[in-house]
Structure formats: structure tokens, C-alpha cells
ModelCIF file with pLDDT and N, C-alpha, C, O atoms, coordinates in Angstrom:
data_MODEL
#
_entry.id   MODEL 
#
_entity.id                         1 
_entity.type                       polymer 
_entity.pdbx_number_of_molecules   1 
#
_entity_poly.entity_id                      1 
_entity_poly.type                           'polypeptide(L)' 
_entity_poly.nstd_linkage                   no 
_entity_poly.nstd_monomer                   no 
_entity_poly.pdbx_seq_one_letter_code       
;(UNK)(UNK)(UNK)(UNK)(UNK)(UNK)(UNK)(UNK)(UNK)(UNK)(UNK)(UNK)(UNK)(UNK)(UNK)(UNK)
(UNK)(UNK)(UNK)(UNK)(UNK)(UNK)(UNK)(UNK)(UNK)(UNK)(UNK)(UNK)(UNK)(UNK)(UNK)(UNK)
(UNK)(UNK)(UNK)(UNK)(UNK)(UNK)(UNK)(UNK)(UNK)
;
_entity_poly.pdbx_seq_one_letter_code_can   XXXXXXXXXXXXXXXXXXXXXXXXXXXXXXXXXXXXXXXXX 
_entity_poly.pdbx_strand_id                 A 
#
loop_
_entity_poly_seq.entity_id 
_entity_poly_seq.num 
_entity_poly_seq.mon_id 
_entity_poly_seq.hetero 
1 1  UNK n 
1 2  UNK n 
1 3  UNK n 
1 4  UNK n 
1 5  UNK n 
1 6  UNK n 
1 7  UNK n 
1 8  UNK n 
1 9  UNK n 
1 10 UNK n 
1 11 UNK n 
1 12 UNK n 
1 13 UNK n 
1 14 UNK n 
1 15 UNK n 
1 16 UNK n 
1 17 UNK n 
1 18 UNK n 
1 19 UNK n 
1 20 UNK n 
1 21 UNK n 
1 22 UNK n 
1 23 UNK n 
1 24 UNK n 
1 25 UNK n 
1 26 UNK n 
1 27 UNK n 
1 28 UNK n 
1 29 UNK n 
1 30 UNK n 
1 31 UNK n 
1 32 UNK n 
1 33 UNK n 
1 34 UNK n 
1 35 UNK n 
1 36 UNK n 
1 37 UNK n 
1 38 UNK n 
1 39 UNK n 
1 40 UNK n 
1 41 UNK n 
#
_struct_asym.id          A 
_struct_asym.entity_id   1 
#
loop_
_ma_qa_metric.id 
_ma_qa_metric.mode 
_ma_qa_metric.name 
_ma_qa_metric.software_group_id 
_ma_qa_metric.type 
1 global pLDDT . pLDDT 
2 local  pLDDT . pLDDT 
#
_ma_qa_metric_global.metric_id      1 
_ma_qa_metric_global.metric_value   91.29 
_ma_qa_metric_global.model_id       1 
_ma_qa_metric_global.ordinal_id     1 
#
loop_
_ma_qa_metric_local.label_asym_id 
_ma_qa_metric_local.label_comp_id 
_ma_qa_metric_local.label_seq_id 
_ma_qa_metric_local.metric_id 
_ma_qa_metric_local.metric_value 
_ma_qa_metric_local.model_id 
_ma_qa_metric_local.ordinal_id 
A UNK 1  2 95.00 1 1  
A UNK 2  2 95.00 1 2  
A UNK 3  2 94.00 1 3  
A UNK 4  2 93.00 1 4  
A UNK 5  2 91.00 1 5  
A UNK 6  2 93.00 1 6  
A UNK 7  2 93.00 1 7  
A UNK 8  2 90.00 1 8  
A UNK 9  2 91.00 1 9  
A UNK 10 2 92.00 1 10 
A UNK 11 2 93.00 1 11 
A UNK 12 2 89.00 1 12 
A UNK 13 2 91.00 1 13 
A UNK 14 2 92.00 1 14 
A UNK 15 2 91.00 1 15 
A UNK 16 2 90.00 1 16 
A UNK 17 2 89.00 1 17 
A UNK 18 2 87.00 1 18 
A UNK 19 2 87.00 1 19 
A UNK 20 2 86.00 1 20 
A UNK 21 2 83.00 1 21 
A UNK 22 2 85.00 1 22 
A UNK 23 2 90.00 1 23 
A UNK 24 2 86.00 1 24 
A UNK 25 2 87.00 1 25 
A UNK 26 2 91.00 1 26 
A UNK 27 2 91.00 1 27 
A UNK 28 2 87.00 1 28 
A UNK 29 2 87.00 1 29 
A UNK 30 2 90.00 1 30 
A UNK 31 2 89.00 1 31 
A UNK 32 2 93.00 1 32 
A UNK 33 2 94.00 1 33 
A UNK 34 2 91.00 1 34 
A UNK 35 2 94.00 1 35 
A UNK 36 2 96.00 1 36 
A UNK 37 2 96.00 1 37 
A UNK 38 2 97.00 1 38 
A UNK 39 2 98.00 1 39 
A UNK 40 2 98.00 1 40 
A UNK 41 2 98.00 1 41 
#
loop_
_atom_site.group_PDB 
_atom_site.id 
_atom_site.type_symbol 
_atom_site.label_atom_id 
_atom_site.label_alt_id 
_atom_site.label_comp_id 
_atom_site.label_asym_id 
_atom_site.label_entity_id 
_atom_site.label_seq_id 
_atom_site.pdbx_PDB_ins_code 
_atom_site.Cartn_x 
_atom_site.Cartn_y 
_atom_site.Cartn_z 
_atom_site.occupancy 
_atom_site.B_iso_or_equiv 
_atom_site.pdbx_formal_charge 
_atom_site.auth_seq_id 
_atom_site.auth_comp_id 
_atom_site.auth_asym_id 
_atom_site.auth_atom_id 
_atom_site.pdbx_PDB_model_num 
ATOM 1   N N  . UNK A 1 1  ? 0.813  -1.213  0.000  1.00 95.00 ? 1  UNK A N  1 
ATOM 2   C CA . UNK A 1 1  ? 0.000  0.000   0.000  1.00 95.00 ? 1  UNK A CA 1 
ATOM 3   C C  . UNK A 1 1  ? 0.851  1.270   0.000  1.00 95.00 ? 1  UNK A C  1 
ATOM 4   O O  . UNK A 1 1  ? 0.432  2.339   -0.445 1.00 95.00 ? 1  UNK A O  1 
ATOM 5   N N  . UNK A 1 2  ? 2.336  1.059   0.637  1.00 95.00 ? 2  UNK A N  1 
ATOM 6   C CA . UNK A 1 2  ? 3.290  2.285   0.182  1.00 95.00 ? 2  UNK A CA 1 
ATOM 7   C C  . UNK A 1 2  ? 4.211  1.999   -0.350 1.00 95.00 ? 2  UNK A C  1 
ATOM 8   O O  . UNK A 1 2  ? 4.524  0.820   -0.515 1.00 95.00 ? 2  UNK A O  1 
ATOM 9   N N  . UNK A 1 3  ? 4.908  2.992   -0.769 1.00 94.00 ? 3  UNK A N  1 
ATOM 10  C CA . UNK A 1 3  ? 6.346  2.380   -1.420 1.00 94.00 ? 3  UNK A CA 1 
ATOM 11  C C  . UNK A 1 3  ? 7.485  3.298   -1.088 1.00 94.00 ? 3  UNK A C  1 
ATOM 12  O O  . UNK A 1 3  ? 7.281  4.182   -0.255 1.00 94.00 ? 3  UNK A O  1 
ATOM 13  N N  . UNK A 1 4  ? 8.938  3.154   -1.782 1.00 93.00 ? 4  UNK A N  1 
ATOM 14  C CA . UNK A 1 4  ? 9.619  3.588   -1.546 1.00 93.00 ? 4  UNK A CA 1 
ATOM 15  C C  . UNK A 1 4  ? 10.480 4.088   -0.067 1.00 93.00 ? 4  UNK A C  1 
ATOM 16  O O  . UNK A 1 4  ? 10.318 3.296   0.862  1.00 93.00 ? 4  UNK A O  1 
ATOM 17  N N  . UNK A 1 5  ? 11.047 4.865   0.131  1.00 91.00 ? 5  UNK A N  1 
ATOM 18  C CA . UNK A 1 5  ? 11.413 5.013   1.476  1.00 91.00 ? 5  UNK A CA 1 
ATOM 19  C C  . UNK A 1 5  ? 10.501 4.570   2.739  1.00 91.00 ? 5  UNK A C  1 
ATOM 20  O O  . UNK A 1 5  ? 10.949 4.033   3.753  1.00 91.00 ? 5  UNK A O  1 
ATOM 21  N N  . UNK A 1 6  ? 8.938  4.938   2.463  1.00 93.00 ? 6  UNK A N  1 
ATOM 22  C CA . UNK A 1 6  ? 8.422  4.876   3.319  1.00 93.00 ? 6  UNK A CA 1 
ATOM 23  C C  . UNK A 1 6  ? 7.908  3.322   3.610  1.00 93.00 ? 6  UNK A C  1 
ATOM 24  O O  . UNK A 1 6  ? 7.609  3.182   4.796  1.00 93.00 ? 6  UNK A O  1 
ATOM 25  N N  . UNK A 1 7  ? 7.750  2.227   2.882  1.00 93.00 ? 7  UNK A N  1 
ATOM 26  C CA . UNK A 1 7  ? 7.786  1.072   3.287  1.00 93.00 ? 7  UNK A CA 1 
ATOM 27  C C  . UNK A 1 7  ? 8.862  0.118   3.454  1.00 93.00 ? 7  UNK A C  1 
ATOM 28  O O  . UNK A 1 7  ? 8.607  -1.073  3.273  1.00 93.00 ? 7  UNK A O  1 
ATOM 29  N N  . UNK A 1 8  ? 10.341 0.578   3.861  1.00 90.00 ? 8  UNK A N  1 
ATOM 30  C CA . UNK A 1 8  ? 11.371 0.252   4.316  1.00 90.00 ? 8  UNK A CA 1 
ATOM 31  C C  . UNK A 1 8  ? 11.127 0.758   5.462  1.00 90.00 ? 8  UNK A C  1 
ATOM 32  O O  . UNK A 1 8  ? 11.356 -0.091  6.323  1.00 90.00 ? 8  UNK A O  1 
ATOM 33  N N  . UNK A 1 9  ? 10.739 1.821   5.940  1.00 91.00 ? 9  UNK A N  1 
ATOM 34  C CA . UNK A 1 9  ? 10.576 1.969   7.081  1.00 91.00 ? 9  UNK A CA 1 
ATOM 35  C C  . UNK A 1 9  ? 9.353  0.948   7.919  1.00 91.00 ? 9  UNK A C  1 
ATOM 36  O O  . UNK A 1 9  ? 9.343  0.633   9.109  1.00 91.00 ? 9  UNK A O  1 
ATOM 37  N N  . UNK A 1 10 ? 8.284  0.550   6.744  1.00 92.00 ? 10 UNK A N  1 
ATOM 38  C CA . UNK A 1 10 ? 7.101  -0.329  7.851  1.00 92.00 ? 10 UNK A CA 1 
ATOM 39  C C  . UNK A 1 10 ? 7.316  -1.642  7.856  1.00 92.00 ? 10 UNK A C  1 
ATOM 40  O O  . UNK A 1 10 ? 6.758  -2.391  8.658  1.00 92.00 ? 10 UNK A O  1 
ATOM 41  N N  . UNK A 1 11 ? 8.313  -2.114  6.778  1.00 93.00 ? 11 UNK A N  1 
ATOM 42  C CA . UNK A 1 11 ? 8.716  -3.186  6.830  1.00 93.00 ? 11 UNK A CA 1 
ATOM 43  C C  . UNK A 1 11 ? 9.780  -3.708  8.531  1.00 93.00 ? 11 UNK A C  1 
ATOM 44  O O  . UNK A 1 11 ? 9.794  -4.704  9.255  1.00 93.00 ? 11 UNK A O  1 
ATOM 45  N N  . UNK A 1 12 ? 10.405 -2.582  8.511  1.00 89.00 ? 12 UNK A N  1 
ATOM 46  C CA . UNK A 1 12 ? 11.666 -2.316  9.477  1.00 89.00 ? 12 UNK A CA 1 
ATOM 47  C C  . UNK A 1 12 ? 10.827 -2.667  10.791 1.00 89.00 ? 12 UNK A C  1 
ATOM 48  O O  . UNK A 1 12 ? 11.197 -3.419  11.693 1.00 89.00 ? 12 UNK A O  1 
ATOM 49  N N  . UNK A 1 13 ? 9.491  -1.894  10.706 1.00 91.00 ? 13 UNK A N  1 
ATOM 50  C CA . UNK A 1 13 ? 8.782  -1.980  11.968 1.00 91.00 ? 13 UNK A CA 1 
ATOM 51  C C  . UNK A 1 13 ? 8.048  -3.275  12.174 1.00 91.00 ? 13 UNK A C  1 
ATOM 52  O O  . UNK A 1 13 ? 8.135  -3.960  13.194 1.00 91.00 ? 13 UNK A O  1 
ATOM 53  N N  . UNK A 1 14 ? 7.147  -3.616  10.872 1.00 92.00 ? 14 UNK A N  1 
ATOM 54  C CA . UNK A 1 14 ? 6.226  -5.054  10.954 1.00 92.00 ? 14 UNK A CA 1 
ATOM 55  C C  . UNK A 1 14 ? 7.076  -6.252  10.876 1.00 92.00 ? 14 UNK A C  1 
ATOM 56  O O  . UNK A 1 14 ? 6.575  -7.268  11.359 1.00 92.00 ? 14 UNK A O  1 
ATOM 57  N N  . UNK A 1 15 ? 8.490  -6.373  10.273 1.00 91.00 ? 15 UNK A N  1 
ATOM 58  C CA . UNK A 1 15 ? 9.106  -7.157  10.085 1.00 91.00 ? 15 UNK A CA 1 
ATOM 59  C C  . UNK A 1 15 ? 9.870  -7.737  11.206 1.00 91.00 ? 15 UNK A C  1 
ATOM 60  O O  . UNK A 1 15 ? 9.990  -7.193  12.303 1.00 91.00 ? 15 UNK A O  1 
ATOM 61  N N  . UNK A 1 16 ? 10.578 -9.318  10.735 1.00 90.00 ? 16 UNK A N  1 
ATOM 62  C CA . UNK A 1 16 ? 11.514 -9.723  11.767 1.00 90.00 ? 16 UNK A CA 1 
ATOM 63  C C  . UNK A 1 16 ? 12.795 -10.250 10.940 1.00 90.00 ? 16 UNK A C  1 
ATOM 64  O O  . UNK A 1 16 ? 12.529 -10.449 9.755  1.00 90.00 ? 16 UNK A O  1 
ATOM 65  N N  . UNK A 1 17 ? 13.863 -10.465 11.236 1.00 89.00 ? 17 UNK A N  1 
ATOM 66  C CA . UNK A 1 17 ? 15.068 -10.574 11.103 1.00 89.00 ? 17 UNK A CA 1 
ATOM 67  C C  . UNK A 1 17 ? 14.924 -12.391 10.536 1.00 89.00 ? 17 UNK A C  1 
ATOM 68  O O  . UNK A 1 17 ? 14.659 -13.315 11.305 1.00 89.00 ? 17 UNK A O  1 
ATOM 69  N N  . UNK A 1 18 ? 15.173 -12.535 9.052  1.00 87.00 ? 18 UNK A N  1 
ATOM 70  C CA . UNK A 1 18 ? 15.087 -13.827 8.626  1.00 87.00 ? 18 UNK A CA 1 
ATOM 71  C C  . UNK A 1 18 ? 16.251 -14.838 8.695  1.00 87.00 ? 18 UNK A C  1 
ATOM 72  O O  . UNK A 1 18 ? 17.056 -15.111 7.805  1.00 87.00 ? 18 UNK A O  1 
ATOM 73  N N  . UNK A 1 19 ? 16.180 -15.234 9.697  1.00 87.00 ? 19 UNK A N  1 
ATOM 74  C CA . UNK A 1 19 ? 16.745 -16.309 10.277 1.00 87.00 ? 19 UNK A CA 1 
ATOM 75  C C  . UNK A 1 19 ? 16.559 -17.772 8.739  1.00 87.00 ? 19 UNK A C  1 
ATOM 76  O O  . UNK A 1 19 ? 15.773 -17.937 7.806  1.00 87.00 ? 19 UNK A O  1 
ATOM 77  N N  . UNK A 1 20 ? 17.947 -18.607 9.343  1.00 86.00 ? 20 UNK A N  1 
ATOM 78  C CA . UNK A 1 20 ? 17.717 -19.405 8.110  1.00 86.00 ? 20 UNK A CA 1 
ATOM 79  C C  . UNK A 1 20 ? 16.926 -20.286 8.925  1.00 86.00 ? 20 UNK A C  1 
ATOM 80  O O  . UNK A 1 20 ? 16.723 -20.395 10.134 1.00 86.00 ? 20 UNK A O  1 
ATOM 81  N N  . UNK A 1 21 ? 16.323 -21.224 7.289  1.00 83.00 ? 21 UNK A N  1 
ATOM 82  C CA . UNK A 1 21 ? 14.913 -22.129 8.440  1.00 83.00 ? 21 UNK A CA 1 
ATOM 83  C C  . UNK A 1 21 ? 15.580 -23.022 9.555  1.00 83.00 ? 21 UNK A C  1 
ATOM 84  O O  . UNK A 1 21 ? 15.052 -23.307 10.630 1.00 83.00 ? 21 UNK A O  1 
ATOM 85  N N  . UNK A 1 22 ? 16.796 -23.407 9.132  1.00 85.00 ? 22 UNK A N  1 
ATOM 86  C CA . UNK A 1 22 ? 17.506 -24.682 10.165 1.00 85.00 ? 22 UNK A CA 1 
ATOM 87  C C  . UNK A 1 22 ? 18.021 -23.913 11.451 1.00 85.00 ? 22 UNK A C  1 
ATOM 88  O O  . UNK A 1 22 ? 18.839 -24.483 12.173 1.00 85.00 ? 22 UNK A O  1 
ATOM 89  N N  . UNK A 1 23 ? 17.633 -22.815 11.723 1.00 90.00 ? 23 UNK A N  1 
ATOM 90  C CA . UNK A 1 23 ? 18.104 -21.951 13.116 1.00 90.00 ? 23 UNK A CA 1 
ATOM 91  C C  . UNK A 1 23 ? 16.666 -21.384 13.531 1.00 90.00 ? 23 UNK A C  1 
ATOM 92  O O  . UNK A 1 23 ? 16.400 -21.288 14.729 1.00 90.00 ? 23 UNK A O  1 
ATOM 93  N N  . UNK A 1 24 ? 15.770 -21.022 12.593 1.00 86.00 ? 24 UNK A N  1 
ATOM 94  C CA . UNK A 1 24 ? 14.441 -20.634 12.861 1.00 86.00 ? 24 UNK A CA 1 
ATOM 95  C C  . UNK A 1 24 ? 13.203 -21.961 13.657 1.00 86.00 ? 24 UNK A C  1 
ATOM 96  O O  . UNK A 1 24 ? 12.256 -21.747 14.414 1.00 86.00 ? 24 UNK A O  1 
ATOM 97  N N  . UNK A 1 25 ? 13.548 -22.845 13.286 1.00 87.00 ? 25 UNK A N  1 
ATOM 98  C CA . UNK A 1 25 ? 13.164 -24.553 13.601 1.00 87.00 ? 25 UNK A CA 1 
ATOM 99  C C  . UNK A 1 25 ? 13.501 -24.226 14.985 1.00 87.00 ? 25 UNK A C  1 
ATOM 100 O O  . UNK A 1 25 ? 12.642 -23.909 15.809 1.00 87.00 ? 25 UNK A O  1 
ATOM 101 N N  . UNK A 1 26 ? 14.702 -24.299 15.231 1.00 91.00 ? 26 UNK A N  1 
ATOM 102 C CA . UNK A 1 26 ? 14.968 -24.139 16.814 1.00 91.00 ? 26 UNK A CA 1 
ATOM 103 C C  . UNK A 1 26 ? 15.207 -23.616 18.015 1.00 91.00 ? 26 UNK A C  1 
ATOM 104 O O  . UNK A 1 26 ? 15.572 -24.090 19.091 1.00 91.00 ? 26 UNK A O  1 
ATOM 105 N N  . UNK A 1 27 ? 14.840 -22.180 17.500 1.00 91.00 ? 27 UNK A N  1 
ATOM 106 C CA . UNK A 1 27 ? 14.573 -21.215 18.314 1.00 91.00 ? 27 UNK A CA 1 
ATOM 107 C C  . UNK A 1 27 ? 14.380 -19.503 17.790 1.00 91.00 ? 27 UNK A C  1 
ATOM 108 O O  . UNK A 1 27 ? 15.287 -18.906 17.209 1.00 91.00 ? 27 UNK A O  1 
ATOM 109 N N  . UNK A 1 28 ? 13.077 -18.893 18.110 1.00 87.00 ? 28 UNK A N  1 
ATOM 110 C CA . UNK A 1 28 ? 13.017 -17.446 18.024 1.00 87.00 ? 28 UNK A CA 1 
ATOM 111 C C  . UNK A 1 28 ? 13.997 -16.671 17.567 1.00 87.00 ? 28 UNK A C  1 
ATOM 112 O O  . UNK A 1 28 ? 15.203 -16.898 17.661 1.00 87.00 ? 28 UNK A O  1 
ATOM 113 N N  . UNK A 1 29 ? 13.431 -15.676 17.027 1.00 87.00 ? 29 UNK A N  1 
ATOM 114 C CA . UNK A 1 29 ? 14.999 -14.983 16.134 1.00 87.00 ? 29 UNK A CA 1 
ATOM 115 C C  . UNK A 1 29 ? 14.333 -13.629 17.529 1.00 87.00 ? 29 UNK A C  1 
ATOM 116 O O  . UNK A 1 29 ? 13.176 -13.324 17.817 1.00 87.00 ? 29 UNK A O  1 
ATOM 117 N N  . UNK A 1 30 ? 15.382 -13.233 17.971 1.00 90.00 ? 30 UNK A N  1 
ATOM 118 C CA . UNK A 1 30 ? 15.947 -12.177 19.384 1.00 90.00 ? 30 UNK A CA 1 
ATOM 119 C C  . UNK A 1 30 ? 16.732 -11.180 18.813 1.00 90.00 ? 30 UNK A C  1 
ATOM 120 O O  . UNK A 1 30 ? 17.292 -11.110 17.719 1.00 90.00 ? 30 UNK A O  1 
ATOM 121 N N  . UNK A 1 31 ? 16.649 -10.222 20.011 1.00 89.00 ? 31 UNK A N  1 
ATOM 122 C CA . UNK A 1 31 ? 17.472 -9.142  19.846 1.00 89.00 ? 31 UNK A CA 1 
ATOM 123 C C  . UNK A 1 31 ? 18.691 -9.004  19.531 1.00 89.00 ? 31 UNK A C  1 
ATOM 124 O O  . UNK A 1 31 ? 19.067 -7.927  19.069 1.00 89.00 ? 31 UNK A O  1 
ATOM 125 N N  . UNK A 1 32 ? 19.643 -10.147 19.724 1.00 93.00 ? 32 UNK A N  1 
ATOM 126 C CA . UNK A 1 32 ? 20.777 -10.648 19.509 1.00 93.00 ? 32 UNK A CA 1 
ATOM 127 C C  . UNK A 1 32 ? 21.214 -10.305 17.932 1.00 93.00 ? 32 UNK A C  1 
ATOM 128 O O  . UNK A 1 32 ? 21.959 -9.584  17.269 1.00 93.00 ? 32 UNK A O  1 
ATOM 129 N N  . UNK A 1 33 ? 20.250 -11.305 17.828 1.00 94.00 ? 33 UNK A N  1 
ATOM 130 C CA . UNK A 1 33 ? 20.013 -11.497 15.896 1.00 94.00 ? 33 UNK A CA 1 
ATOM 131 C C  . UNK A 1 33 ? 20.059 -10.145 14.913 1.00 94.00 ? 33 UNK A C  1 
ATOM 132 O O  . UNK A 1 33 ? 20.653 -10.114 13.835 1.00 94.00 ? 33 UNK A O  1 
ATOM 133 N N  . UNK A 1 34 ? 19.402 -9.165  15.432 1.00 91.00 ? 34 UNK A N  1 
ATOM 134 C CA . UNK A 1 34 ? 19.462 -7.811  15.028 1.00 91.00 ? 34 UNK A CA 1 
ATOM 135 C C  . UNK A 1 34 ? 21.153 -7.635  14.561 1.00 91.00 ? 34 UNK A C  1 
ATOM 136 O O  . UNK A 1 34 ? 21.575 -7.521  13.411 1.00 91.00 ? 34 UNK A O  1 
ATOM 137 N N  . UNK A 1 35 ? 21.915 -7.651  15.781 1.00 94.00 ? 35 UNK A N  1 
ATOM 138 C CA . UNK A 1 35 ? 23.007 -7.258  15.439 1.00 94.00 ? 35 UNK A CA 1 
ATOM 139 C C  . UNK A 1 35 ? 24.233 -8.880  14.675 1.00 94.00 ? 35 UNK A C  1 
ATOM 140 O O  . UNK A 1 35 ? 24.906 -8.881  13.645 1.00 94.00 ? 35 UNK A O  1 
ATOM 141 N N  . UNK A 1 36 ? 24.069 -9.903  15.630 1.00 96.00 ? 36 UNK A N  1 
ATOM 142 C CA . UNK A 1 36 ? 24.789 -11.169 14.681 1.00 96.00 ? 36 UNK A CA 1 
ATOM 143 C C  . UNK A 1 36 ? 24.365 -11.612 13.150 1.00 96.00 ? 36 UNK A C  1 
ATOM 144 O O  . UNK A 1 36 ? 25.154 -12.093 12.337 1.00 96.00 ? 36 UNK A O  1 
ATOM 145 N N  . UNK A 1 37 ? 23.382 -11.433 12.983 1.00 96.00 ? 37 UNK A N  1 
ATOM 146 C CA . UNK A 1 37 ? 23.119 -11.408 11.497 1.00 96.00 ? 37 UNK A CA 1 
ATOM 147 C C  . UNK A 1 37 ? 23.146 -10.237 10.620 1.00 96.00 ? 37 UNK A C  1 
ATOM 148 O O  . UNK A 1 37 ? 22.146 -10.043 9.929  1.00 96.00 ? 37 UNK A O  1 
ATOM 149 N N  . UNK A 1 38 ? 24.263 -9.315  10.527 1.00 97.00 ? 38 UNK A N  1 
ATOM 150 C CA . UNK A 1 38 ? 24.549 -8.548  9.963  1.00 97.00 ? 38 UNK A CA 1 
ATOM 151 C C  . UNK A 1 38 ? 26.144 -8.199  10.086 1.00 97.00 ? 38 UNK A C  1 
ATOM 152 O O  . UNK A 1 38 ? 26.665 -8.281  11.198 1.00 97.00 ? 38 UNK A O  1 
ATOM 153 N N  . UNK A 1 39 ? 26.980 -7.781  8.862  1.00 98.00 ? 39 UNK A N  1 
ATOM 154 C CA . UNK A 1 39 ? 28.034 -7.573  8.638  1.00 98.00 ? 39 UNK A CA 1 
ATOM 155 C C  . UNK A 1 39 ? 28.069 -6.301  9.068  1.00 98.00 ? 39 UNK A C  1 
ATOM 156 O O  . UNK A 1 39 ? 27.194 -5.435  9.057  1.00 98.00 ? 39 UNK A O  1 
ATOM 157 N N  . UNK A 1 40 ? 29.455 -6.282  9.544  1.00 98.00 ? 40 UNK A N  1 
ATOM 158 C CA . UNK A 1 40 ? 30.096 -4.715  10.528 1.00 98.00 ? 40 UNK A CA 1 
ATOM 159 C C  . UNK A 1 40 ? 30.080 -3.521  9.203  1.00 98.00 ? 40 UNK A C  1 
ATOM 160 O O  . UNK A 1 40 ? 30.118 -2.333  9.523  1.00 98.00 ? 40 UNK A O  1 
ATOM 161 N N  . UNK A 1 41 ? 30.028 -3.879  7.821  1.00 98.00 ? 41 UNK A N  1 
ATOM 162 C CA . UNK A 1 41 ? 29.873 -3.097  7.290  1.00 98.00 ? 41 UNK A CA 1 
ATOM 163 C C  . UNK A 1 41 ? 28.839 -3.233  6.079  1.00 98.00 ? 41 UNK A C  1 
ATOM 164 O O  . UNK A 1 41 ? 28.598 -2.262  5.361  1.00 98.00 ? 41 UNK A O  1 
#
């Protein structure tokens, strides 16, 4: 229903951090995940 900048932002909000399925199977993707699943740059 929006686009551009502004549904990166509702995605950012409605969304969760996609865990692969063989780590998602066995436990909740956490606050952790925010920052370990992402490169320092």
C-alpha cells in the first residue's frame, strides 16, 4: 500500500530478522540477531 522510502521503514517496523529455516526450527529470532546477522559493514 506504500512504497519507496516509506515502506522500508514499515517493513523495518512489521518485520523480523530472517533467520535461516535450520536456526528458525529451533529457536526465536531475538534481539541478539538484530546485530549477529549482519556484517560490521
Amino acid at each position: 500500500e506504500v512504497s519507496g522510502p516509506v515502506l522500508d521503514e514499515r517493513i523495518a517496523m512489521v518485520g523480523q530478522m530472517p533467520l535461516p529455516p535450520y536456526i528458525a526450527a529451533k529457536r526465536p529470532e531475538d534481539e541478539r540477531d538484530a546485530v549477529d546477522y549482519q556484517t560490521v559493514y
